[in-house]
PDB file of N, CA and C in Angstrom:
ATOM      1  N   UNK A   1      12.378   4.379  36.140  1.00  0.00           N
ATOM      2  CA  UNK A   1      12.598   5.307  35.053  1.00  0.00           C
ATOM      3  C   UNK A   1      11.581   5.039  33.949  1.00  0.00           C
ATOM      4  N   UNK A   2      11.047   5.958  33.212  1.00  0.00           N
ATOM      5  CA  UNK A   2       9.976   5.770  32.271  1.00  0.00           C
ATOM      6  C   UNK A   2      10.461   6.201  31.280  1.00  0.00           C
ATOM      7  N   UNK A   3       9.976   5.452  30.373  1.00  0.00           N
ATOM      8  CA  UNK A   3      11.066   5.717  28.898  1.00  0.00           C
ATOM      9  C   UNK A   3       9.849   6.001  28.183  1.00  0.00           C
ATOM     10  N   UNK A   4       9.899   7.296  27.179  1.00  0.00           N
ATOM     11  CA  UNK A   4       9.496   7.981  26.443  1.00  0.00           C
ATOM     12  C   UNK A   4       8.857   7.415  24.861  1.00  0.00           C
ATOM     13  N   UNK A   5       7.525   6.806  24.273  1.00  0.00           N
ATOM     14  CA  UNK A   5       7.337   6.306  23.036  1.00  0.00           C
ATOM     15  C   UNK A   5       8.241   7.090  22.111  1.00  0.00           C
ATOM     16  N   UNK A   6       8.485   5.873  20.937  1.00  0.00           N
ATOM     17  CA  UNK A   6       9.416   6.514  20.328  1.00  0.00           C
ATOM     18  C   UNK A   6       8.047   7.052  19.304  1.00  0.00           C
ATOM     19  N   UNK A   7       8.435   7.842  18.381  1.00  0.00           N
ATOM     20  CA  UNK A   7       7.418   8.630  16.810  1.00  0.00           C
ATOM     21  C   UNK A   7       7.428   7.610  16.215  1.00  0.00           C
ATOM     22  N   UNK A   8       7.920   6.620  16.046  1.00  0.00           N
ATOM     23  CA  UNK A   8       7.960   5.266  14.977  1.00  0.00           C
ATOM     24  C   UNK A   8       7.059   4.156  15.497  1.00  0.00           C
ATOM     25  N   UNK A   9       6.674   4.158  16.898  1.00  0.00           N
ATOM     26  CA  UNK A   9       5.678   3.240  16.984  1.00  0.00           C
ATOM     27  C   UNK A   9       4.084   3.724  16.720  1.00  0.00           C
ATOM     28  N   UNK A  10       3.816   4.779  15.917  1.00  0.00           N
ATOM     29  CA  UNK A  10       2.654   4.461  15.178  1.00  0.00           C
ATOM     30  C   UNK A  10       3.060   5.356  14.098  1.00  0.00           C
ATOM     31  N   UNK A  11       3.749   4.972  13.067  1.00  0.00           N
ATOM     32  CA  UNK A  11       4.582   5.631  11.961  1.00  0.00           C
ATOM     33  C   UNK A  11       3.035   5.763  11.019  1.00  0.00           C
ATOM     34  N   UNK A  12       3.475   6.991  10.045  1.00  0.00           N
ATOM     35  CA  UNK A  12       2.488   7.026   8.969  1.00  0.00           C
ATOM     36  C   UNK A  12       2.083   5.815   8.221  1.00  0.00           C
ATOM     37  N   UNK A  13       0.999   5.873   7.879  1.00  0.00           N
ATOM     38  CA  UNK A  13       0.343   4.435   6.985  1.00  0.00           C
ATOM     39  C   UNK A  13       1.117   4.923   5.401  1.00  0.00           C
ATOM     40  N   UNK A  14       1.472   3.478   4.741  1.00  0.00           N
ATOM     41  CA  UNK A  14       1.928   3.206   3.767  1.00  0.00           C
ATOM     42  C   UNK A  14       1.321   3.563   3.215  1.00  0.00           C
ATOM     43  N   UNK A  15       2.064   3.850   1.888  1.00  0.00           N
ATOM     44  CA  UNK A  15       0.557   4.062   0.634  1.00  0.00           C
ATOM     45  C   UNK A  15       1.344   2.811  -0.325  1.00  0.00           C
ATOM     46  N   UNK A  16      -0.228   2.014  -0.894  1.00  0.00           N
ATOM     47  CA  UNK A  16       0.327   0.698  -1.626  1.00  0.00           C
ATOM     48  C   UNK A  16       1.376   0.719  -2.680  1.00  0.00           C
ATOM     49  N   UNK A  17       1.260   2.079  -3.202  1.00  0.00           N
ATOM     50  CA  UNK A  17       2.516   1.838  -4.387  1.00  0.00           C
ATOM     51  C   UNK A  17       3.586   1.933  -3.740  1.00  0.00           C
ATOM     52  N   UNK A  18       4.105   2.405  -2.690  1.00  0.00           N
ATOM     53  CA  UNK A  18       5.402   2.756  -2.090  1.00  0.00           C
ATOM     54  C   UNK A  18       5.519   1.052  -1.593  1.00  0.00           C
ATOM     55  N   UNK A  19       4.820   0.479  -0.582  1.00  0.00           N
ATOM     56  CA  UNK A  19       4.675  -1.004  -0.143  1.00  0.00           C
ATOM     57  C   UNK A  19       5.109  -2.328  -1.171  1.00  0.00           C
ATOM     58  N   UNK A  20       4.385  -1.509  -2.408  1.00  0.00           N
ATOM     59  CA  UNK A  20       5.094  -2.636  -3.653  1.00  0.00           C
ATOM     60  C   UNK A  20       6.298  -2.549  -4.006  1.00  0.00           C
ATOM     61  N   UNK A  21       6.446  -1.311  -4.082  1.00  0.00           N
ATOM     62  CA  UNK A  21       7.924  -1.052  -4.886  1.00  0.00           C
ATOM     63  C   UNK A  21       9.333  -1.210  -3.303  1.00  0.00           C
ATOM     64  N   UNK A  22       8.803  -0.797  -2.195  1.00  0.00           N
ATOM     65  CA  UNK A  22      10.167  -1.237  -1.222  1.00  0.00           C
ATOM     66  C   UNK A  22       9.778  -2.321  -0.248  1.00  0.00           C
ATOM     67  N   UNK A  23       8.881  -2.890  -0.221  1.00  0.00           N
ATOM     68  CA  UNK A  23       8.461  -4.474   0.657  1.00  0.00           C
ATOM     69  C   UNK A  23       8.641  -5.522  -0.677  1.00  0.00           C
ATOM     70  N   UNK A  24       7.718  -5.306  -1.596  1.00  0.00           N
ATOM     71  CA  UNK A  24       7.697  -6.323  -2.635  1.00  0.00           C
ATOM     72  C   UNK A  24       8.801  -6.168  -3.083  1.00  0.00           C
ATOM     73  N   UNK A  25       9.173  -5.417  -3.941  1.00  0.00           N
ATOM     74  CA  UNK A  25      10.228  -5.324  -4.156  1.00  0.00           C
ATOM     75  C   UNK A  25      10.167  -5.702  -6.292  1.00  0.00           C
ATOM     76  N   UNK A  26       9.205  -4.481  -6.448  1.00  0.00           N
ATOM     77  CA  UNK A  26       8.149  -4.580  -7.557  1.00  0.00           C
ATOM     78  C   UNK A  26       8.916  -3.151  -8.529  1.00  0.00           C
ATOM     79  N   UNK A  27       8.922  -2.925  -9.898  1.00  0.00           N
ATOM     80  CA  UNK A  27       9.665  -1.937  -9.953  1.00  0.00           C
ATOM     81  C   UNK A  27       8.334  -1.329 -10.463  1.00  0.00           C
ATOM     82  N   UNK A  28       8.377   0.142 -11.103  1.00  0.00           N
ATOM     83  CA  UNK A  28       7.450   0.781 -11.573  1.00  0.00           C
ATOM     84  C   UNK A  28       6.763   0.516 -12.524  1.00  0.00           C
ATOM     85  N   UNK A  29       7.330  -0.008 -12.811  1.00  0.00           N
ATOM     86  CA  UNK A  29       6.567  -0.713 -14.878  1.00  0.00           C
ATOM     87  C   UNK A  29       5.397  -2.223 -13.877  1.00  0.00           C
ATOM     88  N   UNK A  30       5.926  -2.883 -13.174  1.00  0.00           N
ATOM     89  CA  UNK A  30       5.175  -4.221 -12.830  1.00  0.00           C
ATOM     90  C   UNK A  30       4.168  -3.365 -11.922  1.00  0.00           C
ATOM     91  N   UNK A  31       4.639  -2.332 -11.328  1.00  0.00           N
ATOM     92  CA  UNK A  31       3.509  -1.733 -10.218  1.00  0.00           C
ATOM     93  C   UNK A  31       1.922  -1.245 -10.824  1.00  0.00           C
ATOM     94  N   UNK A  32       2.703  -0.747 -12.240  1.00  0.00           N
ATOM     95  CA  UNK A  32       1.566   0.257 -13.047  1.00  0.00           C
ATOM     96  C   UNK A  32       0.607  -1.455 -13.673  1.00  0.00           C
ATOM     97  N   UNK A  33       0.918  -2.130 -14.258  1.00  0.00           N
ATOM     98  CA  UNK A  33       0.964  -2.956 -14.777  1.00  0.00           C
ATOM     99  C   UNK A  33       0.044  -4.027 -13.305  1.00  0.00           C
ATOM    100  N   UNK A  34       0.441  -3.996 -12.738  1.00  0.00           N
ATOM    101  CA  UNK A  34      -0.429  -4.925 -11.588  1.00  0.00           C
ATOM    102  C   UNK A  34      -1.511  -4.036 -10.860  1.00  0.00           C
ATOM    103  N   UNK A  35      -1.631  -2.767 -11.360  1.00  0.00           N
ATOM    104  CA  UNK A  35      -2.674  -1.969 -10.957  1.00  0.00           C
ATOM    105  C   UNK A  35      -3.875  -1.849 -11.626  1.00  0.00           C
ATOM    106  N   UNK A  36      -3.273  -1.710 -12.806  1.00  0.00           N
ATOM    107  CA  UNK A  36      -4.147  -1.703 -14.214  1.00  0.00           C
ATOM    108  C   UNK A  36      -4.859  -2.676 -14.296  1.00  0.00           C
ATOM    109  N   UNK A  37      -4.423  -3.780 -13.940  1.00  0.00           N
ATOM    110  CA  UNK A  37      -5.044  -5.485 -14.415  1.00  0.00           C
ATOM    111  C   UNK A  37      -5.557  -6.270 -13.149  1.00  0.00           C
ATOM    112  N   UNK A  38      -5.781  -5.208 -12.100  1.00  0.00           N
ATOM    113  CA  UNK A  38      -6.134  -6.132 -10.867  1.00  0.00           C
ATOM    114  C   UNK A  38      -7.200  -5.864 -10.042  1.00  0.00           C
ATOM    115  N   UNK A  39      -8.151  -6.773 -10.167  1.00  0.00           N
ATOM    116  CA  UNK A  39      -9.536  -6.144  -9.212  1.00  0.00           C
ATOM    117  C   UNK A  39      -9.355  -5.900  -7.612  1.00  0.00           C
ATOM    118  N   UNK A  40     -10.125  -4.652  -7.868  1.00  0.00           N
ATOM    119  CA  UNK A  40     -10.022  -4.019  -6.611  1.00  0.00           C
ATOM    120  C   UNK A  40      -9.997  -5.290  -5.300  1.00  0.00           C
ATOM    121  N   UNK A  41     -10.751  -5.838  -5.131  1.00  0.00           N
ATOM    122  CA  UNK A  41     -10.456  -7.052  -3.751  1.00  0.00           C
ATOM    123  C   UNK A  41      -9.168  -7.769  -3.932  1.00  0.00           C
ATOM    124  N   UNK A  42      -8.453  -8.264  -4.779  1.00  0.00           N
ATOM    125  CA  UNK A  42      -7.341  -8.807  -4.662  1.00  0.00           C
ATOM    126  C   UNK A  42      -6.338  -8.049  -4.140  1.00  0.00           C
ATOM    127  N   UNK A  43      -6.341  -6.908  -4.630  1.00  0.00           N
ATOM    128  CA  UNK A  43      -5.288  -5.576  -4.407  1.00  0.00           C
ATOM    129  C   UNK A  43      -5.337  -5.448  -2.810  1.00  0.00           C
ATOM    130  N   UNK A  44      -6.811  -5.029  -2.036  1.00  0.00           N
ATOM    131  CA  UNK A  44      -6.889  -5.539  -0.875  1.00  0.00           C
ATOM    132  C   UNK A  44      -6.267  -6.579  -0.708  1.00  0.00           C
ATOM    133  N   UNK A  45      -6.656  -7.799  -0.584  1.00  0.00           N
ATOM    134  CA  UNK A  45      -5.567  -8.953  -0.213  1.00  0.00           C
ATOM    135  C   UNK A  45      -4.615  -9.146   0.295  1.00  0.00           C
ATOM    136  N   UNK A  46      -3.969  -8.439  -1.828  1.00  0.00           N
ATOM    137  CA  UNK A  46      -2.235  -8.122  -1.786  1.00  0.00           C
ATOM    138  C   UNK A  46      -1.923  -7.186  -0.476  1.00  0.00           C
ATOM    139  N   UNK A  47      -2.639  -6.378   0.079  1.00  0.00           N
ATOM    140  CA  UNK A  47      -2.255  -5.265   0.716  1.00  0.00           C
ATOM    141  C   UNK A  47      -1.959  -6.089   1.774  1.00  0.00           C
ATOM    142  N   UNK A  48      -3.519  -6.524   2.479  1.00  0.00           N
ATOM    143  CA  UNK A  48      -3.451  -7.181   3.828  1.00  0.00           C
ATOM    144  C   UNK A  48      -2.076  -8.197   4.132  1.00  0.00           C
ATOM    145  N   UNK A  49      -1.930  -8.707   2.745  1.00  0.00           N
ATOM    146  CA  UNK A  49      -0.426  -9.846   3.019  1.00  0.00           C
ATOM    147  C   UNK A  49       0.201  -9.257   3.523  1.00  0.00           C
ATOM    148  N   UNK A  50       0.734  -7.874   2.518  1.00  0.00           N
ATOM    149  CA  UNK A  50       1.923  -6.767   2.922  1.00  0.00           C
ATOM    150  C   UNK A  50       1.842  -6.240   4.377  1.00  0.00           C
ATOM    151  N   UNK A  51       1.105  -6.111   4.848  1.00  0.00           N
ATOM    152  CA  UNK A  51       1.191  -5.446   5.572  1.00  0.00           C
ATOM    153  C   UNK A  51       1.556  -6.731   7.004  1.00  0.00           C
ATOM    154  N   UNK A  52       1.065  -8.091   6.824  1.00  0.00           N
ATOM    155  CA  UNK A  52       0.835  -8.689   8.064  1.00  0.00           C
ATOM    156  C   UNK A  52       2.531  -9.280   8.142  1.00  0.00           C
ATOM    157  N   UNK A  53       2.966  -9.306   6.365  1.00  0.00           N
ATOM    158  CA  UNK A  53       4.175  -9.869   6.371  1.00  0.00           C
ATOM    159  C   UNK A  53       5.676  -8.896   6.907  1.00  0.00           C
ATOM    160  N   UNK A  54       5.142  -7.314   6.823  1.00  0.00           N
ATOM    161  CA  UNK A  54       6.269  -6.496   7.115  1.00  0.00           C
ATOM    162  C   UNK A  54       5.833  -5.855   8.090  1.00  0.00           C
ATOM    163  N   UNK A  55       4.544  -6.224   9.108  1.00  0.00           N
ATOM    164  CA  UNK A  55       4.278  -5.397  10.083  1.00  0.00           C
ATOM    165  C   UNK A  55       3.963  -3.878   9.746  1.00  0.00           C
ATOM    166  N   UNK A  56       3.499  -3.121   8.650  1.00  0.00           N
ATOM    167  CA  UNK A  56       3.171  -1.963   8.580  1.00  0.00           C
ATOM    168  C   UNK A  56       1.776  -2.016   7.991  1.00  0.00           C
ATOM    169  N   UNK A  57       1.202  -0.625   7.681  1.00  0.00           N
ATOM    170  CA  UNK A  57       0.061  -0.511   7.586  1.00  0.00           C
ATOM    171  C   UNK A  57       0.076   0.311   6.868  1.00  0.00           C
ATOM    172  N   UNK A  58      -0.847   0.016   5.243  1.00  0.00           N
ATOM    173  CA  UNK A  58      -1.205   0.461   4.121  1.00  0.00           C
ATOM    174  C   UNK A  58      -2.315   1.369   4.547  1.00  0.00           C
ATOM    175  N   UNK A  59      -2.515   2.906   3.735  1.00  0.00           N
ATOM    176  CA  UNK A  59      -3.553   4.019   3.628  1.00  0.00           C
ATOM    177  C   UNK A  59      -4.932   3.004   3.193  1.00  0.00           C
ATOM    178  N   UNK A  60      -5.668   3.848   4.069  1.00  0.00           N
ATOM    179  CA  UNK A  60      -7.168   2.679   3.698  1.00  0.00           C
ATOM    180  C   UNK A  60      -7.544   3.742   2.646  1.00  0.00           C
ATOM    181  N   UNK A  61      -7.527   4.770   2.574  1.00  0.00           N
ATOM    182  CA  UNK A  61      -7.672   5.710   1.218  1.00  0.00           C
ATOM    183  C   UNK A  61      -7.430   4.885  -0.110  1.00  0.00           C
ATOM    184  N   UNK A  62      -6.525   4.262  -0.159  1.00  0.00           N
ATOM    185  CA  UNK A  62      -5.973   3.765  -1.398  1.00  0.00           C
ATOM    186  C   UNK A  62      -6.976   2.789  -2.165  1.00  0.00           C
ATOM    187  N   UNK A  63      -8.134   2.618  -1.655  1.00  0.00           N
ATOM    188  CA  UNK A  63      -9.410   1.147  -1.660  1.00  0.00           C
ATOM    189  C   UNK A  63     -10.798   1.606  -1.546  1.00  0.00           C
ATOM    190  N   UNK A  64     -10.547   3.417  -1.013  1.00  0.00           N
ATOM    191  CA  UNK A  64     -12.213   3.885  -1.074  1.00  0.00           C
ATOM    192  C   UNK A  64     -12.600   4.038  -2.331  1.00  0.00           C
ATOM    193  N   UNK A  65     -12.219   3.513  -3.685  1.00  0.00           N
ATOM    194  CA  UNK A  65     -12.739   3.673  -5.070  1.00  0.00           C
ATOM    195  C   UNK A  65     -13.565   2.614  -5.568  1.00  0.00           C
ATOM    196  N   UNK A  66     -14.250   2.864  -6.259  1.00  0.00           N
ATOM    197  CA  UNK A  66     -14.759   1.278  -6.394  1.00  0.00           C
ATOM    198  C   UNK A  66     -14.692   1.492  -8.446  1.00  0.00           C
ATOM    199  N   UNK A  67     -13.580   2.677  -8.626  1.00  0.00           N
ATOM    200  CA  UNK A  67     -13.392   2.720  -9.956  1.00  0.00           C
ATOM    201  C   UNK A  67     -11.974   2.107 -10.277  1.00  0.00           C
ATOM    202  N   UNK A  68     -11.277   1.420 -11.853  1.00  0.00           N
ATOM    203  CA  UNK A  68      -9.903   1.413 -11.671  1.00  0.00           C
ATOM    204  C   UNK A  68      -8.834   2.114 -11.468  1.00  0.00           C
ATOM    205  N   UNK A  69      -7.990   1.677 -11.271  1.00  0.00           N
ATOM    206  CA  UNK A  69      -6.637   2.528 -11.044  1.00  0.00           C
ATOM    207  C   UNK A  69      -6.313   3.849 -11.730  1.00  0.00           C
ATOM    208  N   UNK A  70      -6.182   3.310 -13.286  1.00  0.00           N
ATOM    209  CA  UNK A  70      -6.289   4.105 -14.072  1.00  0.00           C
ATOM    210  C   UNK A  70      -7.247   5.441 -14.300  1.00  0.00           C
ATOM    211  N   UNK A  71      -8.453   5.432 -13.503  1.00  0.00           N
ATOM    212  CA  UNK A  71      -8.888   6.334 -13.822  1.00  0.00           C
ATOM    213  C   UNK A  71      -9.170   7.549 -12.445  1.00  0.00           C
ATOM    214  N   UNK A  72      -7.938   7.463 -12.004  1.00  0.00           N
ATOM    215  CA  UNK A  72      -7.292   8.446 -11.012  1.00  0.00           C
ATOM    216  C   UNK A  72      -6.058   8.410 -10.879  1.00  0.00           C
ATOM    217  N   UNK A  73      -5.783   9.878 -11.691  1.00  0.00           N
ATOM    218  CA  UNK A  73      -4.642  10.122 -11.682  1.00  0.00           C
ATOM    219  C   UNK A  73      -3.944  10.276 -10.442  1.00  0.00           C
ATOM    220  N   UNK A  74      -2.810   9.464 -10.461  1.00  0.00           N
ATOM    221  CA  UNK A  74      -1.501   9.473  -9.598  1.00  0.00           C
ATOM    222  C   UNK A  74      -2.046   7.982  -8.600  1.00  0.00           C
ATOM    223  N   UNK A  75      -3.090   7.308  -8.726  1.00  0.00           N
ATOM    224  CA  UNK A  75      -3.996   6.420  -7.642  1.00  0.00           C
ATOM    225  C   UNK A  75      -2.877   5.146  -7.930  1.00  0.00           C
ATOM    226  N   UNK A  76      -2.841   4.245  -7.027  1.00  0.00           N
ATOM    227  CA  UNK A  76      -2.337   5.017  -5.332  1.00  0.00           C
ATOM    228  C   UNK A  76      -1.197   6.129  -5.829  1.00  0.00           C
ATOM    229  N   UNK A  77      -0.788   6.674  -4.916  1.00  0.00           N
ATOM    230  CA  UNK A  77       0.528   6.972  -4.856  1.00  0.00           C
ATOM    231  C   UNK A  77       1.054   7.221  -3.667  1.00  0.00           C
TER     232      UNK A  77
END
């Protein structure tokens, strides 16, 4: 009998603010606040942790900037 992939084994990629706020477990004020104040490679990092520690996979979109957070509106979201 051959059993059918389920839709969840290659689920949509995370986007990092969603990853902070329900893996980390980060609320909105620390999210905005750790975005604002954090160079772009660490944020990578942070991501790569997240992702190796909960098994999912963050939008690589969220890292093609090489400007801050702040100066894209809604970035990540």
């Amino acid at each position: 009998m051959q059993v059918l992939a389920s839709a969840d084994e290659n689920p949509k990629a995370w986007r990092l603010r969603d990853a902070l706020r329900d893996k980390a477990g980060l609320s909105e004020a620390q999210i905005d606040e750790l975005l604002a104040n954090t160079e772009l490679l660490d944020l990578v990092e942070l991501a790569l942790g997240l992702e190796e520690a909960h098994g999912i996979e963050i939008a690589d979109e969220d890292f093609l900037y090489n400007k801050r957070a702040q100066d894209f509106e809604g970035w990540p979201s």
